[in-house]
N, C-alpha and C. Protein backbone atom coordinates (compact mmCIF):
# COMPACT_ATOMS: atom_id res chain seq x y z
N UNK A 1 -63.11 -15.75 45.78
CA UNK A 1 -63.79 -14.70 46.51
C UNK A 1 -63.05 -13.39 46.24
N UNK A 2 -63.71 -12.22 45.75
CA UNK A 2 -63.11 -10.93 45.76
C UNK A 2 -63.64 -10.32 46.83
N UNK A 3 -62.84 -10.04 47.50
CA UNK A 3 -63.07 -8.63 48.79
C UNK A 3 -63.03 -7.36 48.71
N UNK A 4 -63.77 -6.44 48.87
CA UNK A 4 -63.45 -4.85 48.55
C UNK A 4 -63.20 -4.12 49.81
N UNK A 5 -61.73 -4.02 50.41
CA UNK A 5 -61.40 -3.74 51.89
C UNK A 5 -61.19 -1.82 51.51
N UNK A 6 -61.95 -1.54 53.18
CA UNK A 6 -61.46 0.08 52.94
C UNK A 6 -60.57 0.22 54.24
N UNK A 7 -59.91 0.82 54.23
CA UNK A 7 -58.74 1.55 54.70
C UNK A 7 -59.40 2.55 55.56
N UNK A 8 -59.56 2.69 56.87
CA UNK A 8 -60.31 3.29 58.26
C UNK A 8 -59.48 4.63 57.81
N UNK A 9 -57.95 5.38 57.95
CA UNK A 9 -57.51 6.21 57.82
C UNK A 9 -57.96 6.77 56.62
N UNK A 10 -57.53 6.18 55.13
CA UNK A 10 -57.66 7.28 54.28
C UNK A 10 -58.86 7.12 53.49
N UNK A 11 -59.70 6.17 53.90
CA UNK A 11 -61.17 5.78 53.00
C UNK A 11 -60.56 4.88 51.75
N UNK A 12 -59.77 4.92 51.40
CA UNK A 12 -59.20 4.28 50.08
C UNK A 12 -60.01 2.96 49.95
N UNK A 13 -60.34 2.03 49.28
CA UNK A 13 -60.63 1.18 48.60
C UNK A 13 -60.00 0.18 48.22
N UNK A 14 -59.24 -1.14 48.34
CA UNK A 14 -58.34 -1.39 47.75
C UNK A 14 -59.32 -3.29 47.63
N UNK A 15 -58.49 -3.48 46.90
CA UNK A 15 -59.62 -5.55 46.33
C UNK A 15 -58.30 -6.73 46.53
N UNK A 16 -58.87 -7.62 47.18
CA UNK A 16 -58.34 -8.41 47.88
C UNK A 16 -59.22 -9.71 47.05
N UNK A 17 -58.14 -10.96 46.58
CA UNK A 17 -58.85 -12.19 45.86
C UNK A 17 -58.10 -12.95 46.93
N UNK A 18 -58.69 -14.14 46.83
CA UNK A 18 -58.87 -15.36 47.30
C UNK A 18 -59.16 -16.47 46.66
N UNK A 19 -58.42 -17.63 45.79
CA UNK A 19 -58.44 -18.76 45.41
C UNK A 19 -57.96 -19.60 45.71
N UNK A 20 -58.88 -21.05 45.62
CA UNK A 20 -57.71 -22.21 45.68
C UNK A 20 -59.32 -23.65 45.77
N UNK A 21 -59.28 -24.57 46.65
CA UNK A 21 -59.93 -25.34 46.71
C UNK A 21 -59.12 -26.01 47.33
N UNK A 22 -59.79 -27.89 47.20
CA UNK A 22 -59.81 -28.66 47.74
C UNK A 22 -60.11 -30.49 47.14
N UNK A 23 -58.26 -31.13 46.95
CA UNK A 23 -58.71 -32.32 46.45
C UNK A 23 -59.01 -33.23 47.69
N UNK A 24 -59.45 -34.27 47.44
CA UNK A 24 -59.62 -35.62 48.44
C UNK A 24 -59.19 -36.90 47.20
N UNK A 25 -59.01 -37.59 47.63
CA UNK A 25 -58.77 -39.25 47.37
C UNK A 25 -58.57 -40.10 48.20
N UNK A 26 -59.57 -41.18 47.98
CA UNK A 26 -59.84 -41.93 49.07
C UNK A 26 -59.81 -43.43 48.47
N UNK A 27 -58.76 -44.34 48.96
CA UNK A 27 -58.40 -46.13 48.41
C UNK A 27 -58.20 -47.06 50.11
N UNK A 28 -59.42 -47.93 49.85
CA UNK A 28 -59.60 -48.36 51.00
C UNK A 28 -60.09 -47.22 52.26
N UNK A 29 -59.19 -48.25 52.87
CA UNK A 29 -58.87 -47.14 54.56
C UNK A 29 -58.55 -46.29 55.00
N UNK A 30 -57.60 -45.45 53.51
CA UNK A 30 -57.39 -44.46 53.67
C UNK A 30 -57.55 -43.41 52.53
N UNK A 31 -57.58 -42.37 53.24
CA UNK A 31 -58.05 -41.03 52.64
C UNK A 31 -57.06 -39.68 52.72
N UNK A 32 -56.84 -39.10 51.71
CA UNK A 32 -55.97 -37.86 51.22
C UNK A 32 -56.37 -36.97 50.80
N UNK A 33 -56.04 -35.74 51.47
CA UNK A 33 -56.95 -34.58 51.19
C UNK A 33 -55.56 -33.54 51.49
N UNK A 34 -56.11 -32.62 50.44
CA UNK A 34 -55.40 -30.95 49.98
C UNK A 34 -56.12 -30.20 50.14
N UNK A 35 -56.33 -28.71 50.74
CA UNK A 35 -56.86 -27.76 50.93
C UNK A 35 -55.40 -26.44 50.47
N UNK A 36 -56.23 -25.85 49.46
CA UNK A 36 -54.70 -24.76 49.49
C UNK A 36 -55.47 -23.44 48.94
N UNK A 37 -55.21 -22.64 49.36
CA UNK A 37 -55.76 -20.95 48.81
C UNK A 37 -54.22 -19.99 48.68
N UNK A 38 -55.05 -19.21 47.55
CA UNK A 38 -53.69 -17.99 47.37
C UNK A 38 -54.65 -16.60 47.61
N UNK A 39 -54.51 -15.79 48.26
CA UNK A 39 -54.81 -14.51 48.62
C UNK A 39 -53.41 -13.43 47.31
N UNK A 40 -54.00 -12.58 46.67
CA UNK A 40 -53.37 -11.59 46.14
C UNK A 40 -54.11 -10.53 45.98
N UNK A 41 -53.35 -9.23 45.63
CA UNK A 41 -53.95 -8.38 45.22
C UNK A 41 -53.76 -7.07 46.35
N UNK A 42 -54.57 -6.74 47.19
CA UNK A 42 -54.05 -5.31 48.19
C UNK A 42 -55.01 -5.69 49.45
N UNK A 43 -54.18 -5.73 50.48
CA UNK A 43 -54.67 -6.13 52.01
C UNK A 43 -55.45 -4.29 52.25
N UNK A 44 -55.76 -4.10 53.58
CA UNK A 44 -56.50 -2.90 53.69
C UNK A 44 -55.67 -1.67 53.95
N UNK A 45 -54.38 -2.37 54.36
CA UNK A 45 -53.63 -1.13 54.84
C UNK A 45 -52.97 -0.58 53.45
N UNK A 46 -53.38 -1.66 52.14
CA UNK A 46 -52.58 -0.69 50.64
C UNK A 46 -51.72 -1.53 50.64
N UNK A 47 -50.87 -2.67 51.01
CA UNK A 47 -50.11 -3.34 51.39
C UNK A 47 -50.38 -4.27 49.81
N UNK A 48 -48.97 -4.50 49.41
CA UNK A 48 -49.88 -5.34 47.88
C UNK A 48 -49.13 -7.23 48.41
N UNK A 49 -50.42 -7.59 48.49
CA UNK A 49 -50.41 -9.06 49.07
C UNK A 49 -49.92 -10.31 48.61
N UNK A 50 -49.33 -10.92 48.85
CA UNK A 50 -49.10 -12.39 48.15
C UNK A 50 -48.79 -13.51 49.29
N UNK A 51 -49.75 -14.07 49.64
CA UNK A 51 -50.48 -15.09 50.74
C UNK A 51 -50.89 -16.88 50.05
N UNK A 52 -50.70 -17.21 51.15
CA UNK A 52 -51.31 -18.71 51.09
C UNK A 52 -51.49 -19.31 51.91
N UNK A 53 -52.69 -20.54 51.98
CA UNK A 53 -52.84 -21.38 53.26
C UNK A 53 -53.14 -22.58 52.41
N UNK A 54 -52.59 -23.74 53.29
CA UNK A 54 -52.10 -24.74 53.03
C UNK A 54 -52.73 -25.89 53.90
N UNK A 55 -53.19 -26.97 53.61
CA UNK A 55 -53.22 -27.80 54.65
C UNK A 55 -53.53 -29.64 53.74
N UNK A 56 -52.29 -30.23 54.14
CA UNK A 56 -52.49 -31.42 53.94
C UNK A 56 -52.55 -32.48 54.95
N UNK A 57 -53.64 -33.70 54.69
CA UNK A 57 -53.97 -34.26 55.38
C UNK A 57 -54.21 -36.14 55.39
N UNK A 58 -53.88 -36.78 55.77
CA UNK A 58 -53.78 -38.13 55.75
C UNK A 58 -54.66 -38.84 56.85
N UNK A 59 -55.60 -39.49 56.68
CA UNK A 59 -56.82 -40.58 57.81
C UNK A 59 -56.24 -42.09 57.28
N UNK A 60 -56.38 -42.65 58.43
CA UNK A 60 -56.31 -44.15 57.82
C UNK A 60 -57.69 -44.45 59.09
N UNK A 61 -58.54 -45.20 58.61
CA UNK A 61 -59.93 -45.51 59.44
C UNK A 61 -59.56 -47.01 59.39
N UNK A 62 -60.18 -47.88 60.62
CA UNK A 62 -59.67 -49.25 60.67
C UNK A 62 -60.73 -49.52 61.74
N UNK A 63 -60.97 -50.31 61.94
CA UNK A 63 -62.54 -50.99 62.44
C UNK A 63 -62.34 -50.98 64.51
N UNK A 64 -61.15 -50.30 64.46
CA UNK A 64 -61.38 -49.72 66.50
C UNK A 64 -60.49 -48.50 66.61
N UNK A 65 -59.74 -47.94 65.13
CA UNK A 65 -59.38 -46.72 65.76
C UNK A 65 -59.16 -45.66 64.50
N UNK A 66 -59.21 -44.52 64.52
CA UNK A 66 -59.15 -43.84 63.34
C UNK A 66 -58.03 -43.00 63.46
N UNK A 67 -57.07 -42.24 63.12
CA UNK A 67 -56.29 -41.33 63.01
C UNK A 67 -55.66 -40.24 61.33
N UNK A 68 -56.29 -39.31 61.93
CA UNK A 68 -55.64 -38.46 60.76
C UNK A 68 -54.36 -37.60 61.16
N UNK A 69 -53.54 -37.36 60.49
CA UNK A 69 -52.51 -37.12 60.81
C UNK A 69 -52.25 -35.50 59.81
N UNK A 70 -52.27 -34.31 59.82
CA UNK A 70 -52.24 -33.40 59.36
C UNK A 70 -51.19 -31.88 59.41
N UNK A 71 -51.80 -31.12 58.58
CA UNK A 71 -50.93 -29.43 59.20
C UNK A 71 -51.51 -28.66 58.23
N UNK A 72 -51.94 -27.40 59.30
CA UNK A 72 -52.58 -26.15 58.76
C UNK A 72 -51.48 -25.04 58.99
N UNK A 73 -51.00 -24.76 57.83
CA UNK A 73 -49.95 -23.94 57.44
C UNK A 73 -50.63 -22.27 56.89
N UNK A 74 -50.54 -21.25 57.36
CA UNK A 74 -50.92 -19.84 57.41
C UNK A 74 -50.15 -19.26 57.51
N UNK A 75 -49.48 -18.61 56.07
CA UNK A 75 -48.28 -18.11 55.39
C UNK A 75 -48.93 -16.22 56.54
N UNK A 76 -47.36 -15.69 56.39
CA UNK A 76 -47.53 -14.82 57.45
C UNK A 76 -46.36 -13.99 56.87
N UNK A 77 -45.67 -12.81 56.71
CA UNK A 77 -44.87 -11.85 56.98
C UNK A 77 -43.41 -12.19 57.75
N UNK A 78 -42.43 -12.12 56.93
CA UNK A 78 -40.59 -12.18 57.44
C UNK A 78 -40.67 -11.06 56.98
N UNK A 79 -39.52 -10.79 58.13
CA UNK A 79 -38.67 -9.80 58.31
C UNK A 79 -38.13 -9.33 56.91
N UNK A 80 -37.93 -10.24 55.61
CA UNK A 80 -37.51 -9.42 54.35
C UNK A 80 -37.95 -8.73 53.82
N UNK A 81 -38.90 -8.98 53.77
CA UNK A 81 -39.99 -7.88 53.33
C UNK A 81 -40.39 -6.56 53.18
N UNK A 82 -40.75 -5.85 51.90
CA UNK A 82 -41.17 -4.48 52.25
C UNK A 82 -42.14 -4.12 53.29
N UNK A 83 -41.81 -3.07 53.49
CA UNK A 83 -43.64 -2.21 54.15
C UNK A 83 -44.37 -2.18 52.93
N UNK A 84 -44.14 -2.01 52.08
CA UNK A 84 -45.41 -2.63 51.22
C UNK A 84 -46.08 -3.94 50.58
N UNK A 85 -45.53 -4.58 51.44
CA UNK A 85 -45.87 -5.60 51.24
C UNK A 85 -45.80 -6.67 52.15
N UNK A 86 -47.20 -7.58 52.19
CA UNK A 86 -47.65 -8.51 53.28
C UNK A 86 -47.56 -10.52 52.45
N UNK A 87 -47.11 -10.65 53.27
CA UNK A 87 -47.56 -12.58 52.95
C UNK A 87 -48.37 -12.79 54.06
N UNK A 88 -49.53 -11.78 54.92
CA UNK A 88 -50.01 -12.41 55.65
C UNK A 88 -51.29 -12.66 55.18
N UNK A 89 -51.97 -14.04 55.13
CA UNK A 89 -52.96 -14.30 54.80
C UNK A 89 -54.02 -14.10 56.01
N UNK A 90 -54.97 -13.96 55.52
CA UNK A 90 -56.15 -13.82 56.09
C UNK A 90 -57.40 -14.71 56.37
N UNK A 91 -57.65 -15.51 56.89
CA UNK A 91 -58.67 -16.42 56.94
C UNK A 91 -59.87 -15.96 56.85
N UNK A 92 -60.65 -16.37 55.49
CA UNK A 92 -61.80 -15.48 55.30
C UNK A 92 -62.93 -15.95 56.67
N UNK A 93 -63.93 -14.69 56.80
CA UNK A 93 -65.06 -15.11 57.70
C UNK A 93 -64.87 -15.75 59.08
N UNK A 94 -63.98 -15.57 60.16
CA UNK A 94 -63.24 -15.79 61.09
C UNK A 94 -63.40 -17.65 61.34
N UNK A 95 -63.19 -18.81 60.87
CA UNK A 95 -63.28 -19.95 61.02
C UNK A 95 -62.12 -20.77 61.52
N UNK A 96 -61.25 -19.70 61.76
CA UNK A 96 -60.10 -20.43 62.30
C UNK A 96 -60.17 -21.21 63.61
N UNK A 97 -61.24 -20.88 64.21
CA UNK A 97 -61.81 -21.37 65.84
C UNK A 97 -61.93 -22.90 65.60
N UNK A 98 -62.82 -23.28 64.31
CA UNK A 98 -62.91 -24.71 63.97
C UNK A 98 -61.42 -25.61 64.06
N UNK A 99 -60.17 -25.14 63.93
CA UNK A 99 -58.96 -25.83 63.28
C UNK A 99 -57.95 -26.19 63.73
N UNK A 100 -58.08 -24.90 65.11
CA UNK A 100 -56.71 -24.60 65.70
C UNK A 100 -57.07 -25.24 67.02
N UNK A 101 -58.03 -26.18 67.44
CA UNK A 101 -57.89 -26.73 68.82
C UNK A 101 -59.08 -26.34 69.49
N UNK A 102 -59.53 -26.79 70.81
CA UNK A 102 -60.86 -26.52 71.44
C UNK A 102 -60.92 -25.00 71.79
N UNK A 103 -59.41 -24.72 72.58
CA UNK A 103 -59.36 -23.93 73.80
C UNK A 103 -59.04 -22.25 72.76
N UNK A 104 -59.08 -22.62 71.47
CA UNK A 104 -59.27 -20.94 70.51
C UNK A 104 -58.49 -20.00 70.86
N UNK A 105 -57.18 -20.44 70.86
CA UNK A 105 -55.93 -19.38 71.21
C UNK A 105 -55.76 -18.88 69.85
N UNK A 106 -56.16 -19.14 68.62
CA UNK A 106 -55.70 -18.54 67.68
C UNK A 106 -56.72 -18.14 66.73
N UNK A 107 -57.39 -17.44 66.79
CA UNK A 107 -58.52 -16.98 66.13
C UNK A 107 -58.58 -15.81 65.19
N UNK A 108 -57.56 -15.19 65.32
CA UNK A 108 -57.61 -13.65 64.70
C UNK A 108 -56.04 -13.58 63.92
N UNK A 109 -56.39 -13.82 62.63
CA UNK A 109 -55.33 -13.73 61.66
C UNK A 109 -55.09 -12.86 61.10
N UNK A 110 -53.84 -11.96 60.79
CA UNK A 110 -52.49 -12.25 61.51
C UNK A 110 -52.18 -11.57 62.54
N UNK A 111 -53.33 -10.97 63.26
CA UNK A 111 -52.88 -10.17 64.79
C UNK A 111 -52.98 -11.22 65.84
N UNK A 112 -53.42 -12.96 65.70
CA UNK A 112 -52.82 -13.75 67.36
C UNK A 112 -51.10 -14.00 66.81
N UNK A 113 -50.66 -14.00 65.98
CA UNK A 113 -49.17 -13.81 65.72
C UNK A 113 -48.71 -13.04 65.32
N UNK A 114 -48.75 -12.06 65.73
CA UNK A 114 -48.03 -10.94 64.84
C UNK A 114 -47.63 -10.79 63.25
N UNK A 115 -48.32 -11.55 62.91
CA UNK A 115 -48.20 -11.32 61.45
C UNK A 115 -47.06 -12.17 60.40
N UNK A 116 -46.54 -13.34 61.89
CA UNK A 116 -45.45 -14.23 61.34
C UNK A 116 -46.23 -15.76 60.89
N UNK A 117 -47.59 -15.68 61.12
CA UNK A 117 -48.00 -16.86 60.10
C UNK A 117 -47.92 -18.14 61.26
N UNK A 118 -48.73 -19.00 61.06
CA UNK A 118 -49.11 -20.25 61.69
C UNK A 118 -49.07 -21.37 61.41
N UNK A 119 -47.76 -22.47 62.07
CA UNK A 119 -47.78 -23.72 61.59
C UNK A 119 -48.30 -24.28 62.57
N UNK A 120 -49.20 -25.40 62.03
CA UNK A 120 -49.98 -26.48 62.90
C UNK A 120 -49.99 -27.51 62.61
N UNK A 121 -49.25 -28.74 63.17
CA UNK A 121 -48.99 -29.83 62.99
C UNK A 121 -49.56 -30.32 63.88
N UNK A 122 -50.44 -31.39 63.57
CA UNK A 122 -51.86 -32.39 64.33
C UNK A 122 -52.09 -33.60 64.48
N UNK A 123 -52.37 -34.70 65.06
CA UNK A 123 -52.46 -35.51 65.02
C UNK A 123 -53.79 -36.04 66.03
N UNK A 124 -55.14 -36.60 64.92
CA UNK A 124 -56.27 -36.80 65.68
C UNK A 124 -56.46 -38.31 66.00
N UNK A 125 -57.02 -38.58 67.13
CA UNK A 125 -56.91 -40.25 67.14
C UNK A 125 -58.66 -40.45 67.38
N UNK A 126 -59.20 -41.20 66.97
CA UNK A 126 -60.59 -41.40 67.39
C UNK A 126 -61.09 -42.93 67.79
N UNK A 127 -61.24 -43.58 69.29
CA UNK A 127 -61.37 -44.57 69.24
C UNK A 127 -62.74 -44.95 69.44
N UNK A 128 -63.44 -45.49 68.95
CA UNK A 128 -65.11 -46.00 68.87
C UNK A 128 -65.22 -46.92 70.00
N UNK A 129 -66.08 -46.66 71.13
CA UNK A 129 -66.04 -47.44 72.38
C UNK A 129 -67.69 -48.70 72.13
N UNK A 130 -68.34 -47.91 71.32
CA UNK A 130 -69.84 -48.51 70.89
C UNK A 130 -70.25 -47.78 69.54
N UNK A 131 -71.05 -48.51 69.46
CA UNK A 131 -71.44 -47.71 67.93
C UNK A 131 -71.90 -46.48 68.36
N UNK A 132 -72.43 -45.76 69.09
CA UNK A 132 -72.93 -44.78 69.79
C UNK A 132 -72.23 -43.76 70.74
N UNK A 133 -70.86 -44.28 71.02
CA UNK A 133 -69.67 -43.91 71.79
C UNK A 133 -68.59 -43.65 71.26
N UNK A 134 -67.72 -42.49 71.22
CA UNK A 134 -66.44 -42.08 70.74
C UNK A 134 -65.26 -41.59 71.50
N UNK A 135 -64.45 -42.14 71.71
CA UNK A 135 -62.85 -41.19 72.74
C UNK A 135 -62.08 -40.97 71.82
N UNK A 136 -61.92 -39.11 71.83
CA UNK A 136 -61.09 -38.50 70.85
C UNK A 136 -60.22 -38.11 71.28
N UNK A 137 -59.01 -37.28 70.51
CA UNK A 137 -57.71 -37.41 71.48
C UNK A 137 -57.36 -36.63 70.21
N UNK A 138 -57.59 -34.55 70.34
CA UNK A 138 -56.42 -34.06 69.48
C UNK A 138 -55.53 -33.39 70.34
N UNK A 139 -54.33 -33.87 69.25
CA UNK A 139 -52.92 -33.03 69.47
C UNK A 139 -52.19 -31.87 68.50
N UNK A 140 -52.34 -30.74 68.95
CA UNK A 140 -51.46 -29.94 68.14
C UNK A 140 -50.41 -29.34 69.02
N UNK A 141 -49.59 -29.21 67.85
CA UNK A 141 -48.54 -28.13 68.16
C UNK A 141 -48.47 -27.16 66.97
N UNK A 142 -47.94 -25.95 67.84
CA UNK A 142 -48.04 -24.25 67.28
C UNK A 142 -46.42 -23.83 66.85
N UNK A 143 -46.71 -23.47 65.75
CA UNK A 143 -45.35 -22.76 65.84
C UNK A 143 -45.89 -21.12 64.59
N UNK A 144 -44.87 -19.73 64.92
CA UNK A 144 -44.70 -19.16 63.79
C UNK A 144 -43.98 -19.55 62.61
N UNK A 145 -44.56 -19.40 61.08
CA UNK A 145 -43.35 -19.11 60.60
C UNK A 145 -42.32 -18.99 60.54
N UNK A 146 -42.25 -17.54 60.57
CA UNK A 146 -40.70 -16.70 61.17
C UNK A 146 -41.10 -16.16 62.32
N UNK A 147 -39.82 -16.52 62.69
CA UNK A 147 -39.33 -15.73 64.08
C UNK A 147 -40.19 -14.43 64.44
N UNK A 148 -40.33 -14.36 65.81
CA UNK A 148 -40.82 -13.59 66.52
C UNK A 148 -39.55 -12.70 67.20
N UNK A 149 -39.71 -11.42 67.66
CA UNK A 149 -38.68 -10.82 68.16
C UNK A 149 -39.42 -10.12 69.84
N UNK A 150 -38.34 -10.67 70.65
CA UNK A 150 -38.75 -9.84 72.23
C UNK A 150 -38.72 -8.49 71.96
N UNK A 151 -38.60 -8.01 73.55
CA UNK A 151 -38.81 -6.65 73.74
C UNK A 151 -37.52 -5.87 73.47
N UNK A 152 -36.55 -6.60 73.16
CA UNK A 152 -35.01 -6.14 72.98
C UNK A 152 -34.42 -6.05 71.50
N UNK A 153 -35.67 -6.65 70.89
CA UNK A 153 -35.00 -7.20 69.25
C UNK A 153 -34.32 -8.28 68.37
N UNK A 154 -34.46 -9.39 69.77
CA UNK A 154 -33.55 -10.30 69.35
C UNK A 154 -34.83 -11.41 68.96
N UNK A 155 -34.52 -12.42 67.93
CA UNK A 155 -35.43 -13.47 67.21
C UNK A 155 -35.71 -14.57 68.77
N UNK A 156 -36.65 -15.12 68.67
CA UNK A 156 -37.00 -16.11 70.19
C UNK A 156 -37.63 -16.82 69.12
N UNK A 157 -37.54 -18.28 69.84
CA UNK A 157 -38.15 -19.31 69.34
C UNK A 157 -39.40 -19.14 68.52
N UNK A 158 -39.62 -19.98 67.49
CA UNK A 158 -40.86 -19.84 66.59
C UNK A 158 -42.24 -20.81 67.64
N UNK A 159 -41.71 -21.84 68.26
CA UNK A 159 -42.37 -22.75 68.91
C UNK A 159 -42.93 -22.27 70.00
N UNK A 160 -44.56 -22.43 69.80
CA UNK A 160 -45.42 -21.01 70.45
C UNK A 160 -46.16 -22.16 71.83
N UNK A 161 -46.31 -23.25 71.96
CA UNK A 161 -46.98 -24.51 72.69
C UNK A 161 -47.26 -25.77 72.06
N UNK A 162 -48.21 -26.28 72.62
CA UNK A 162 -49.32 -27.65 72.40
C UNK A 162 -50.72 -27.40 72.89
N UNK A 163 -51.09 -28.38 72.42
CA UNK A 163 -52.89 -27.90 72.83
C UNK A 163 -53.02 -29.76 73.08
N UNK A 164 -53.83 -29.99 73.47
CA UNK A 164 -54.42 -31.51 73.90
C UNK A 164 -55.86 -31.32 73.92
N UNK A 165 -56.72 -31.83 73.11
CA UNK A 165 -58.09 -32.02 73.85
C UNK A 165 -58.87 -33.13 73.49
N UNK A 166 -58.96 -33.59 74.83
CA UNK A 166 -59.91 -34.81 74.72
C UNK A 166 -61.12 -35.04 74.81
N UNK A 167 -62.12 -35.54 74.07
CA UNK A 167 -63.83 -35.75 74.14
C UNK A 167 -64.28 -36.60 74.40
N UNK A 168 -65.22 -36.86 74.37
CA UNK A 168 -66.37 -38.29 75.03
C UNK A 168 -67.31 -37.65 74.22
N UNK A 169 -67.98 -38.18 73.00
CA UNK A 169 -68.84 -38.34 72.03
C UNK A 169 -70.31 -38.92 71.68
N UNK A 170 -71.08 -39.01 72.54
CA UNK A 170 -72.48 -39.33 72.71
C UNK A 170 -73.50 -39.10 71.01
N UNK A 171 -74.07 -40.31 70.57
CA UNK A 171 -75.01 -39.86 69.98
C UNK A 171 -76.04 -41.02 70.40
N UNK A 172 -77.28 -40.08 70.90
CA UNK A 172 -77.96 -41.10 71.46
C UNK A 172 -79.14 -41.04 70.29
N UNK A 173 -79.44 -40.09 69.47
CA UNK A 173 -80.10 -41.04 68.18
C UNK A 173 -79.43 -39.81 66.97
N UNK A 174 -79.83 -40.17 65.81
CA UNK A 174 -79.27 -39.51 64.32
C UNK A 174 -78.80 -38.15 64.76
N UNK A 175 -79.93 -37.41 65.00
CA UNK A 175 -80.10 -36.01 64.79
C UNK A 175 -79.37 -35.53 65.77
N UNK A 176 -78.56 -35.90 67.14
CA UNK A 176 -78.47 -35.14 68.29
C UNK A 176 -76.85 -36.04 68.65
N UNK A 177 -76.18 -34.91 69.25
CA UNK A 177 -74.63 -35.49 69.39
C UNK A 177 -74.12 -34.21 70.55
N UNK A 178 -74.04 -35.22 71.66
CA UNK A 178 -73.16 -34.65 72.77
C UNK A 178 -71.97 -34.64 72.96
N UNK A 179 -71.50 -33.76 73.19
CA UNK A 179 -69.94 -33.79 73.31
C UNK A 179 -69.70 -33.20 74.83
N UNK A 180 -68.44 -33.85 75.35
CA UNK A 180 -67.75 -33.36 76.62
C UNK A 180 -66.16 -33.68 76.37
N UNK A 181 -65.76 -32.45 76.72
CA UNK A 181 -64.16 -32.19 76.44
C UNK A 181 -63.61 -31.67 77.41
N UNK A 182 -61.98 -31.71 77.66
CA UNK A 182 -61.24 -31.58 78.81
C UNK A 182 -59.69 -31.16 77.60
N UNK A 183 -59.93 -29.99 77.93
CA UNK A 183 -58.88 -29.30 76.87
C UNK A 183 -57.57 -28.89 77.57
N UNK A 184 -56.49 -29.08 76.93
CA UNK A 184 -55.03 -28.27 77.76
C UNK A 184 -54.19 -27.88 76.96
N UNK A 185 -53.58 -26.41 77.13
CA UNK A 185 -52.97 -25.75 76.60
C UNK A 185 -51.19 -25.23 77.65
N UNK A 186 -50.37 -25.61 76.99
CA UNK A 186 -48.94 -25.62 77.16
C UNK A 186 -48.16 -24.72 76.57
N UNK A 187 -47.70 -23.38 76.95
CA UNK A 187 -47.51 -22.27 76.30
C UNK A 187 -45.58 -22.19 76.20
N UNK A 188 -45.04 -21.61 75.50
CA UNK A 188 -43.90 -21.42 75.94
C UNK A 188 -43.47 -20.13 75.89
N UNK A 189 -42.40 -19.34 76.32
CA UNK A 189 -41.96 -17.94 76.56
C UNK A 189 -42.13 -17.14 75.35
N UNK A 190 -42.12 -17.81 74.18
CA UNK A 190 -42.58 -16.90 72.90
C UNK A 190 -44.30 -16.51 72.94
N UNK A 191 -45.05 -17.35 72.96
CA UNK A 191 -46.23 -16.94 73.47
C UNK A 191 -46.71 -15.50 73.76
């Protein structure tokens, strides 16, 4: 994907790429999957970019319970760095709502972290109650990248919470699928 971002202050123009894809392999019961993109080229502020998002993932499916076990990694901006220059990637077309948990604490990349990037380590469990019935059970935890700094300057924990959310999964024929969820979010002082 090429982007052509303008710059609100000086009108400037600057082009923003986006590559990467997505393997799977799948033996038996279980299944392996890569998702990875590289963002380069000039963010909007002129900033000359070098970004990536990452996410590898492991399912093992078994005939009463499923679990994938994963992490969505969203490379972000340290402190070494020039002012001209960003590692914060950008999630094209705002879809981060899908990834990061029910309750959508992290939606807006890289301003819900300041620009220090998003690790998400997951773990989904899915148990089949009927062929027609599902109890799901995700777990994440949040962390930045790099360090975040308080109001004083000093680095505070990267470890931002947990999220929990659990569903009850209805499909009462092909076309139509109910869901009911009971979501919880656990914040800590970096937050």
């Amino acid at each position: 994907v090429i982007d052509f971002l303008e710059n609100t202050n000086s009108g400037q123009i600057y082009t923003r790429g986006t590559t990467g894809g997505r393997i799977e392999f799948k033996k038996k019961h279980w299944y392996y999957t890569l998702n990875s993109y590289l963002q380069f080229g000039r963010n909007s502020k002129g900033q000359k970019l070098s970004a990536y998002y990452f996410q590898p993932e492991i399912k093992l499916s078994l005939q009463k319970i499923m679990w994938r076990l994963g992490a969505e990694i969203i490379s972000g901006s340290g402190s070494q760095l020039s002012v001209n220059n960003s590692g914060d990637f950008d999630v094209l077309y705002g879809v981060t709502w899908k990834f990061n948990g029910n309750m959508n604490v992290f939606t807006r990349f890289p301003n819900d972290v300041n620009g220090k990037g998003l690790v998400n380590p997951y773990l989904f469990t899915t148990i089949p109650l009927s062929p027609r019935l599902f109890l799901r059970s995700d777990f994440h935890l949040f962390y930045t990248q790099y360090p975040l700094q308080n109001n004083l300057g000093n680095e505070i924990s990267k470890f931002l919470g947990f999220e929990n959310d659990f569903s009850l999964k209805y499909i009462p024929v092909k076309e139509l699928e109910i869901n009911y969820s009971f979501s919880f979010y656990k914040s800590t002082d970096s937050m």
